[in-house]
PDB file of N, CA and C in Angstrom:
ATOM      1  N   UNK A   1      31.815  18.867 -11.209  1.00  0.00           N
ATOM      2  CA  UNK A   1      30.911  17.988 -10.494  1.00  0.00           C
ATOM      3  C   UNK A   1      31.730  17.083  -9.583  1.00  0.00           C
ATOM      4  N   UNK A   2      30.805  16.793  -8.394  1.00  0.00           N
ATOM      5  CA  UNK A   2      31.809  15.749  -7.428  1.00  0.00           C
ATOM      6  C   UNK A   2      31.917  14.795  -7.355  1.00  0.00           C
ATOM      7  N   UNK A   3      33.076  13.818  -7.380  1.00  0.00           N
ATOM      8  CA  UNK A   3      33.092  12.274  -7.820  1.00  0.00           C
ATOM      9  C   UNK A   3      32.938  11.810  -6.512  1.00  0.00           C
ATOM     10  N   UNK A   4      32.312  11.079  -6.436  1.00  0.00           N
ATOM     11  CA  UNK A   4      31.925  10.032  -5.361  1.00  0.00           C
ATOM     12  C   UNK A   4      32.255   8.822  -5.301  1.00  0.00           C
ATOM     13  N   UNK A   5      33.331   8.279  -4.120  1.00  0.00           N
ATOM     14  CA  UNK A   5      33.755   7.059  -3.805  1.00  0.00           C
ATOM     15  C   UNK A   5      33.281   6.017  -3.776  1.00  0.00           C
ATOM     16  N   UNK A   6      32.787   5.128  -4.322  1.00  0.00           N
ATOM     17  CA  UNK A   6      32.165   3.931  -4.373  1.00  0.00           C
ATOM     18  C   UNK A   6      32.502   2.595  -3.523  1.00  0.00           C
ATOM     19  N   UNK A   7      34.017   2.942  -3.269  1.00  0.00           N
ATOM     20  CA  UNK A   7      34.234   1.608  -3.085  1.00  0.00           C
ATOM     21  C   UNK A   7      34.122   1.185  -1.712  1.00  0.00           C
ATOM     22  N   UNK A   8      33.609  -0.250  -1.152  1.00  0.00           N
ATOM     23  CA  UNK A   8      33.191  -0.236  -0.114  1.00  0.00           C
ATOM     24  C   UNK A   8      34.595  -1.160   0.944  1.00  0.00           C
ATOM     25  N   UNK A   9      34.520  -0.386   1.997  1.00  0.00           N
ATOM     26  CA  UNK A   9      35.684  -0.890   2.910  1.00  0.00           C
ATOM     27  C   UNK A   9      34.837  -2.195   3.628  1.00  0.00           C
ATOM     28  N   UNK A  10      35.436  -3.463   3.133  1.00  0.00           N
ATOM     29  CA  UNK A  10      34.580  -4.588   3.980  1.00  0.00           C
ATOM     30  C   UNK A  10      34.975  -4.789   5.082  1.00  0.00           C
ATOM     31  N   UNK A  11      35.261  -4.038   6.011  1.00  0.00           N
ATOM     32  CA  UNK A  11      35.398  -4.144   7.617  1.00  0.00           C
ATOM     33  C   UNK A  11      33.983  -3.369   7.721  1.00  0.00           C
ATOM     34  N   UNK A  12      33.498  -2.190   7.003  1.00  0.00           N
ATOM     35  CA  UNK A  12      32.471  -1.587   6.931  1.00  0.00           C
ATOM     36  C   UNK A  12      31.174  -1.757   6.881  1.00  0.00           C
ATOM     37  N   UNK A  13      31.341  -2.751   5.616  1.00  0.00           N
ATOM     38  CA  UNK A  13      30.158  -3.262   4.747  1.00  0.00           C
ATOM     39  C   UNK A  13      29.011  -4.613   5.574  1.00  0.00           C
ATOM     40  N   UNK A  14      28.061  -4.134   6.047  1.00  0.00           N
ATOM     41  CA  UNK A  14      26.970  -5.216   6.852  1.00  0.00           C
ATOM     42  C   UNK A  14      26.740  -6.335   5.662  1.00  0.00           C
ATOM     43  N   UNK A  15      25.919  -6.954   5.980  1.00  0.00           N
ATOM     44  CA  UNK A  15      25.006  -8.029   5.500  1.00  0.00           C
ATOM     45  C   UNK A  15      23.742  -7.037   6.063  1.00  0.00           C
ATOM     46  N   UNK A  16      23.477  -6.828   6.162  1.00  0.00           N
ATOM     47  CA  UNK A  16      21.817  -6.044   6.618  1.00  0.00           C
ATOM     48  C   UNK A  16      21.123  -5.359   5.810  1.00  0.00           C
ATOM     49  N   UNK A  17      20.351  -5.097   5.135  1.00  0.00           N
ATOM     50  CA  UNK A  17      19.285  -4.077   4.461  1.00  0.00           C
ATOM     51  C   UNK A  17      19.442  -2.835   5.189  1.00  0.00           C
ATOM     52  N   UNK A  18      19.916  -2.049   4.298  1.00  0.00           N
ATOM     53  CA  UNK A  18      20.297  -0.744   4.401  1.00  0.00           C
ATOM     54  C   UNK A  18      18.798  -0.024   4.058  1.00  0.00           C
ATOM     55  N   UNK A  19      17.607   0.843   4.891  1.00  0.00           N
ATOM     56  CA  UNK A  19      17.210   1.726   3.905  1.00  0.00           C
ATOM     57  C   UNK A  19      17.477   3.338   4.539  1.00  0.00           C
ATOM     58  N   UNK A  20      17.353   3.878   3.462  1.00  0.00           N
ATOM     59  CA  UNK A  20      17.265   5.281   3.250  1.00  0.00           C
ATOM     60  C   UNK A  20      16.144   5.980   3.034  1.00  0.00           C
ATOM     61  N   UNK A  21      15.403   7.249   3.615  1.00  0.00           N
ATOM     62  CA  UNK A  21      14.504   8.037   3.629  1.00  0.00           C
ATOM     63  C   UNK A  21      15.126   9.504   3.091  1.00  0.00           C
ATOM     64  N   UNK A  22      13.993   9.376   1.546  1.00  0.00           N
ATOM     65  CA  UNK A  22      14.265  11.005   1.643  1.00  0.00           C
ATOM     66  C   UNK A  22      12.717  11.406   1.046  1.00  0.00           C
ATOM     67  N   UNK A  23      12.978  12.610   0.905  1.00  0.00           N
ATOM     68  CA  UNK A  23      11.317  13.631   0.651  1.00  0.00           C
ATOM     69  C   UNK A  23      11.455  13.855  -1.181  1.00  0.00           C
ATOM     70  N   UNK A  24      11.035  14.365  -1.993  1.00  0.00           N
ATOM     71  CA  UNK A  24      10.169  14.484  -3.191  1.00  0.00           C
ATOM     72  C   UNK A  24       9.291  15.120  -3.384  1.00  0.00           C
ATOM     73  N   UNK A  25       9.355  15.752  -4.176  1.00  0.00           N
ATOM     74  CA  UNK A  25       8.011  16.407  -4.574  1.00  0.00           C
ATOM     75  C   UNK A  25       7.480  15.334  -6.207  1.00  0.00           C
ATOM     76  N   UNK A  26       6.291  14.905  -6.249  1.00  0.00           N
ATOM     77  CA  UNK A  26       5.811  14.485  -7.523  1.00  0.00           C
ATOM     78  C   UNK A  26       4.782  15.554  -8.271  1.00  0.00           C
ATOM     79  N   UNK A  27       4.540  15.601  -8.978  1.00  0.00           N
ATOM     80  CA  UNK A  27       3.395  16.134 -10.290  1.00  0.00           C
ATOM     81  C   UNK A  27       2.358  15.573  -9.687  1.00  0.00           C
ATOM     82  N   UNK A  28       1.089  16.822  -9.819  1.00  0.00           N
ATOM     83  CA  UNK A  28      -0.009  16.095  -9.196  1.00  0.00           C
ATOM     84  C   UNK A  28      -0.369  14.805 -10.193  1.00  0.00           C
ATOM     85  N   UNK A  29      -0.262  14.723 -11.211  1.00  0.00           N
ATOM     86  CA  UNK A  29      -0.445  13.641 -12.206  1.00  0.00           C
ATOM     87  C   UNK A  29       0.229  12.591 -12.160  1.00  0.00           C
ATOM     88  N   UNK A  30       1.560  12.436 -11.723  1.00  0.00           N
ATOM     89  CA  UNK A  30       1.989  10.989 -11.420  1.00  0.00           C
ATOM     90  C   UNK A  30       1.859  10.888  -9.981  1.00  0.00           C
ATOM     91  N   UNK A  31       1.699  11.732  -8.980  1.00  0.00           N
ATOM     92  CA  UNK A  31       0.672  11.536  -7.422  1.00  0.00           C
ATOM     93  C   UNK A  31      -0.355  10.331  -8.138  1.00  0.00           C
ATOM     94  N   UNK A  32      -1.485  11.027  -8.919  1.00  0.00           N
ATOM     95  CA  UNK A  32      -2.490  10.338  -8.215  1.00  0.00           C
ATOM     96  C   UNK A  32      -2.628   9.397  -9.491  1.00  0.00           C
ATOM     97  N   UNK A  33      -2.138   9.238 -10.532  1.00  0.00           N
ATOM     98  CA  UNK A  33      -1.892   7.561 -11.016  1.00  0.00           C
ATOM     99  C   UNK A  33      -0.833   6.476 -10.110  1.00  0.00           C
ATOM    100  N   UNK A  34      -0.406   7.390  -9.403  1.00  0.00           N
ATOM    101  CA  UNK A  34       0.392   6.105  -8.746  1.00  0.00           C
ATOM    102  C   UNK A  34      -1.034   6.004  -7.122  1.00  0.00           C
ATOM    103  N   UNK A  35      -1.326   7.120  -7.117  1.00  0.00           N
ATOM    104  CA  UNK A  35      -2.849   6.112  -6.099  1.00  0.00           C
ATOM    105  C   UNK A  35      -3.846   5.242  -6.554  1.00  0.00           C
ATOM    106  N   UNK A  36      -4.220   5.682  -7.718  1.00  0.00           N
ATOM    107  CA  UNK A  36      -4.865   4.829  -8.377  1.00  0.00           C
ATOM    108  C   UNK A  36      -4.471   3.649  -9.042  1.00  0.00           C
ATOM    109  N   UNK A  37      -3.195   3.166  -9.100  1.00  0.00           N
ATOM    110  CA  UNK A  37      -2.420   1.853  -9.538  1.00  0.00           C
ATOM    111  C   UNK A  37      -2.466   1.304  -8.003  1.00  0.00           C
ATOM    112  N   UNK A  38      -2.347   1.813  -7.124  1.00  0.00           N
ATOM    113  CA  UNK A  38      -1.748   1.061  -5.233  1.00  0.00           C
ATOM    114  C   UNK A  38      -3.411   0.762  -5.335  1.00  0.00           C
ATOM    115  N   UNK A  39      -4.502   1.491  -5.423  1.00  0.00           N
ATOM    116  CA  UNK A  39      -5.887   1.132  -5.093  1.00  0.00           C
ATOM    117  C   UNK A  39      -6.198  -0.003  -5.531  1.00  0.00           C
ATOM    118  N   UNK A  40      -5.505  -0.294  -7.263  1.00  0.00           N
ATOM    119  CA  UNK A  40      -6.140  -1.429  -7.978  1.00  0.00           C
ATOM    120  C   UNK A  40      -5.536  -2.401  -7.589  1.00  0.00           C
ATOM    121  N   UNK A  41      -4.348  -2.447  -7.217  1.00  0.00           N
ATOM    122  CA  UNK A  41      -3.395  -3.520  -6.934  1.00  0.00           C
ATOM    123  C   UNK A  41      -2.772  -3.389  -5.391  1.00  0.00           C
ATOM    124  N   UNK A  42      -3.710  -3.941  -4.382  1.00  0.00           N
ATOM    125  CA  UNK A  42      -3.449  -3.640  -2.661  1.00  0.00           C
ATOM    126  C   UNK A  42      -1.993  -4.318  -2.206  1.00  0.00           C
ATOM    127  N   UNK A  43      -1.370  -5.633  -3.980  1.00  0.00           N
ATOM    128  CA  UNK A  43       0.009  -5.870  -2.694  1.00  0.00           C
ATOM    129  C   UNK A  43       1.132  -4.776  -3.648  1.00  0.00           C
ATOM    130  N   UNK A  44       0.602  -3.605  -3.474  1.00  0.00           N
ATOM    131  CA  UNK A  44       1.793  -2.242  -4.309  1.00  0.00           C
ATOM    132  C   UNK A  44       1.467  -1.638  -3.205  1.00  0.00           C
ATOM    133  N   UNK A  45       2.492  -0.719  -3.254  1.00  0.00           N
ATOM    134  CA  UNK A  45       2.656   0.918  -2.308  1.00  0.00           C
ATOM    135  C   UNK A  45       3.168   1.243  -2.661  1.00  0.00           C
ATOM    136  N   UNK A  46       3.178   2.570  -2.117  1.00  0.00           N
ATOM    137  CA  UNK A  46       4.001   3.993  -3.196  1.00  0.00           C
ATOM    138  C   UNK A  46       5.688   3.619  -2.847  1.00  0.00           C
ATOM    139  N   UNK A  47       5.975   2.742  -1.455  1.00  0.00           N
ATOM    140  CA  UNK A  47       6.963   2.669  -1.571  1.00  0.00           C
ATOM    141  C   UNK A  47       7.873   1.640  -2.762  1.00  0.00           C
ATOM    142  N   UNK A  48       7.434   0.309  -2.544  1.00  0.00           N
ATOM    143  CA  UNK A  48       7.407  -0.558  -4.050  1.00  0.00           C
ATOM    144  C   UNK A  48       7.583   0.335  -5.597  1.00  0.00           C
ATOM    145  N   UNK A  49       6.485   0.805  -5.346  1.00  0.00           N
ATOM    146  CA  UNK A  49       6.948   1.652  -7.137  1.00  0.00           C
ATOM    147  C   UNK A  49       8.335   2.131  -7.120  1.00  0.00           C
ATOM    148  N   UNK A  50       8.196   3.184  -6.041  1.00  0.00           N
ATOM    149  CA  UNK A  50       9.235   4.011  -6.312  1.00  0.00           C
ATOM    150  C   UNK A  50      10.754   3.156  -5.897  1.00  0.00           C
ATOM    151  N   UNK A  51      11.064   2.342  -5.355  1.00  0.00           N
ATOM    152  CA  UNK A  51      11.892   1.110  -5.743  1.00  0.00           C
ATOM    153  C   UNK A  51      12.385   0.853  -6.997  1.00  0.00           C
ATOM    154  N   UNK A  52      11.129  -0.041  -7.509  1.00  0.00           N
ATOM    155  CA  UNK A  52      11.065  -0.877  -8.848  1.00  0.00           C
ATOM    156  C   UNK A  52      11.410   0.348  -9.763  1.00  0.00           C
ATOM    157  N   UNK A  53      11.017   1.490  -9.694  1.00  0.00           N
ATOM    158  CA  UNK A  53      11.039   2.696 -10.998  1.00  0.00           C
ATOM    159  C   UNK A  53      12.892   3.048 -11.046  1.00  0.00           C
ATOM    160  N   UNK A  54      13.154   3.034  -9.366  1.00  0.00           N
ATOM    161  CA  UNK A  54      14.897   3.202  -9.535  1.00  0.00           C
ATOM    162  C   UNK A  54      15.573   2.663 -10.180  1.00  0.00           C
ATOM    163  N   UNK A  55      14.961   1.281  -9.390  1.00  0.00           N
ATOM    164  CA  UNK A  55      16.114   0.274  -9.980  1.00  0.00           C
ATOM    165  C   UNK A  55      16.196   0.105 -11.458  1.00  0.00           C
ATOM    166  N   UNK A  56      14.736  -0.250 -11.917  1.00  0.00           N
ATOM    167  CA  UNK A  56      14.414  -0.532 -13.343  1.00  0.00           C
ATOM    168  C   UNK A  56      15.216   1.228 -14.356  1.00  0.00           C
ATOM    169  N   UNK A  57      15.178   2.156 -13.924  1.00  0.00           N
ATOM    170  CA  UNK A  57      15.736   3.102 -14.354  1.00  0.00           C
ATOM    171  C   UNK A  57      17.397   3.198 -14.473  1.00  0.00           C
ATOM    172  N   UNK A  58      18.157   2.927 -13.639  1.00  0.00           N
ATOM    173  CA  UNK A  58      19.165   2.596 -13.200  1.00  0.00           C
ATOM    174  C   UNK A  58      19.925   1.337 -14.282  1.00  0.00           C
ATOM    175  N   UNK A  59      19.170   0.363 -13.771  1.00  0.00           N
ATOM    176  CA  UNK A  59      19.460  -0.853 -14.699  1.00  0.00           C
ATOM    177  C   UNK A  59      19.254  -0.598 -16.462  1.00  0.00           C
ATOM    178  N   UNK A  60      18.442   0.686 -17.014  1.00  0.00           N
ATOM    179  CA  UNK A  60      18.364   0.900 -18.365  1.00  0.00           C
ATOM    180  C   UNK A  60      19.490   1.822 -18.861  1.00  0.00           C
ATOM    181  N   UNK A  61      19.935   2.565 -18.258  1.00  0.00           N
ATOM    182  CA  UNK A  61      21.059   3.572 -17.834  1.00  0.00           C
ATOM    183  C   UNK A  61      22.497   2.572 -17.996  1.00  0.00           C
ATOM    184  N   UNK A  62      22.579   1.427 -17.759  1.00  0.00           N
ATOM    185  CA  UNK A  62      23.677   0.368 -17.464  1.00  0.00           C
ATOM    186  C   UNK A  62      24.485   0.440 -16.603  1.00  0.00           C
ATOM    187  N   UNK A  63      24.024   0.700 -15.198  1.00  0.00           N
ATOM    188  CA  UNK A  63      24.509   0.620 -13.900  1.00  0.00           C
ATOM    189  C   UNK A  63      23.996  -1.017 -13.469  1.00  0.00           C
ATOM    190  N   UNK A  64      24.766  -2.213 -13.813  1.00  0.00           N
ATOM    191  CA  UNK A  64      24.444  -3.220 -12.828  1.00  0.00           C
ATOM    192  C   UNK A  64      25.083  -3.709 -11.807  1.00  0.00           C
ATOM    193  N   UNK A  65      24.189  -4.584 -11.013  1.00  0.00           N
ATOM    194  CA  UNK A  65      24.789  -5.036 -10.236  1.00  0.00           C
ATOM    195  C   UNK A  65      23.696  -6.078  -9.734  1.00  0.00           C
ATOM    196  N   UNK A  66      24.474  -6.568  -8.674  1.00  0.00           N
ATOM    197  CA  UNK A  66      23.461  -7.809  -8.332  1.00  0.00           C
ATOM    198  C   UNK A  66      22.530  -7.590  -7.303  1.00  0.00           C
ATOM    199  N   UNK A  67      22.783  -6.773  -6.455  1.00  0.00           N
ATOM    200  CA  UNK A  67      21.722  -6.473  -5.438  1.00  0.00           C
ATOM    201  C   UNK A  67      20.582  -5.600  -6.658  1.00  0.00           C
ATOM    202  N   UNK A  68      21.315  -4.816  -7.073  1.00  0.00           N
ATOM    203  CA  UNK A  68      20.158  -3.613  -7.573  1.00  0.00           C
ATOM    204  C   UNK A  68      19.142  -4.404  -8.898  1.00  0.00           C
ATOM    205  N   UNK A  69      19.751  -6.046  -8.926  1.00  0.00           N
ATOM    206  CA  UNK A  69      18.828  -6.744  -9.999  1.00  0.00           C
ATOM    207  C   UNK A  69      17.922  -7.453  -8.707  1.00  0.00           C
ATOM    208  N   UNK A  70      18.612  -7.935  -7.999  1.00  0.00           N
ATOM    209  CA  UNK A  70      17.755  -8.271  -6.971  1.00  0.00           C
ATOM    210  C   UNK A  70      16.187  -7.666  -6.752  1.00  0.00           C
ATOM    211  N   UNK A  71      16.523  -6.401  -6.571  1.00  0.00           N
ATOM    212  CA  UNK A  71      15.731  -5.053  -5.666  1.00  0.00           C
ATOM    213  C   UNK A  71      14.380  -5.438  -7.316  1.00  0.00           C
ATOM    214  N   UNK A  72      15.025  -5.188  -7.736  1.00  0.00           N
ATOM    215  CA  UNK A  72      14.162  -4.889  -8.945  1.00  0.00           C
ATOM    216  C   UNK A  72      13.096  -6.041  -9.396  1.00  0.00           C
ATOM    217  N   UNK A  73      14.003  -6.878  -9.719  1.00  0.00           N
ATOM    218  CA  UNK A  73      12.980  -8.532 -10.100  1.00  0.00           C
ATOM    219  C   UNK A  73      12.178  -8.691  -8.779  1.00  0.00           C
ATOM    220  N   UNK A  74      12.670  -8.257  -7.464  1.00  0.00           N
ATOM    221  CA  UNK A  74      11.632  -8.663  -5.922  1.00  0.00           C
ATOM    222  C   UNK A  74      10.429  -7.885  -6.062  1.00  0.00           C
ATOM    223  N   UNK A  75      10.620  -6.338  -6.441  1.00  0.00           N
ATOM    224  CA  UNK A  75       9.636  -5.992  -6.413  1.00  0.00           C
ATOM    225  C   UNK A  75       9.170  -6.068  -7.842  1.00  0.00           C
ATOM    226  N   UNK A  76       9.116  -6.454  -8.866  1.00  0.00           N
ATOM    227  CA  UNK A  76       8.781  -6.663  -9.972  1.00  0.00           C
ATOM    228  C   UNK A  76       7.934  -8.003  -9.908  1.00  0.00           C
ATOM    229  N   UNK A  77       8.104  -9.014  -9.505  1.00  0.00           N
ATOM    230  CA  UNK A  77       7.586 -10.081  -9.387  1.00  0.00           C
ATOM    231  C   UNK A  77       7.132 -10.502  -8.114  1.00  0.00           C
ATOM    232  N   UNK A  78       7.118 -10.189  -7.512  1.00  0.00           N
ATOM    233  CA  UNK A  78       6.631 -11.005  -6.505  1.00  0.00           C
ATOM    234  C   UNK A  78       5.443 -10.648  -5.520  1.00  0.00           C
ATOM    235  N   UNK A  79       4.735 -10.428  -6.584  1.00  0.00           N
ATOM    236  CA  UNK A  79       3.028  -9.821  -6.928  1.00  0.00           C
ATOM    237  C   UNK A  79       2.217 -11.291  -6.382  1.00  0.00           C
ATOM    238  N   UNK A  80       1.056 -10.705  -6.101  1.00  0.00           N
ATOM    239  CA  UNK A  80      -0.095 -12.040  -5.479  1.00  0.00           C
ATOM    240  C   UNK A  80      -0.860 -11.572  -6.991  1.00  0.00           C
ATOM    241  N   UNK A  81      -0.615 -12.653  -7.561  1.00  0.00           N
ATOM    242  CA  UNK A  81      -1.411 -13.104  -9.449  1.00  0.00           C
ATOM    243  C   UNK A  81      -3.011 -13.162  -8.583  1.00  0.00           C
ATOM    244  N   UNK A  82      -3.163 -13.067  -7.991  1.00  0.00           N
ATOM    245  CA  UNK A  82      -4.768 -13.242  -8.140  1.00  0.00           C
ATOM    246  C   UNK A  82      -5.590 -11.979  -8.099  1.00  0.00           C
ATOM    247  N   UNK A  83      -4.701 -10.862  -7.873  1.00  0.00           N
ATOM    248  CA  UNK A  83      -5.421  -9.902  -8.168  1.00  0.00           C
ATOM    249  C   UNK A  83      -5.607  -9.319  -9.493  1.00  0.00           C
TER     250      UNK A  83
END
């Protein structure tokens, strides 16, 4: 398997929000509970979950760090309570 370099060259490294796009296939069954969770709750999107599910996955695994606690508690909390 291939080891991958981690370490970041800070002449390199922004301050900016990095994102990344890629494709997936889901189960029609976690498809459409995750439409029906975004329906009940309008400040979620499929993008948010699938965020919060990384990070929170990641972080149980014991990969930390401080951005990726960041990522996680932002979209974890910072929900409009009145819905």
């Amino acid at each position: 398997m291939q080891k991958f370099n981690c370490d970041q060259d800070p002449i390199l490294t922004s301050n900016k929000e990095e994102v990344i796009s890629f494709k997936c296939e889901l189960q029609e069954n976690l498809q459409k509970a995750m439409k029906e969770f975004v329906e009940e709750h309008p400040n979620w999107d499929q993008y948010r979950i699938l965020q919060a599910a990384i990070a929170g996955f990641l972080m149980q695994k014991g990969f930390h760090n401080r951005d990726l606690t960041r990522l996680y508690v932002g979209n974890m909390f910072s929900m409009n309570f009145k819905d």
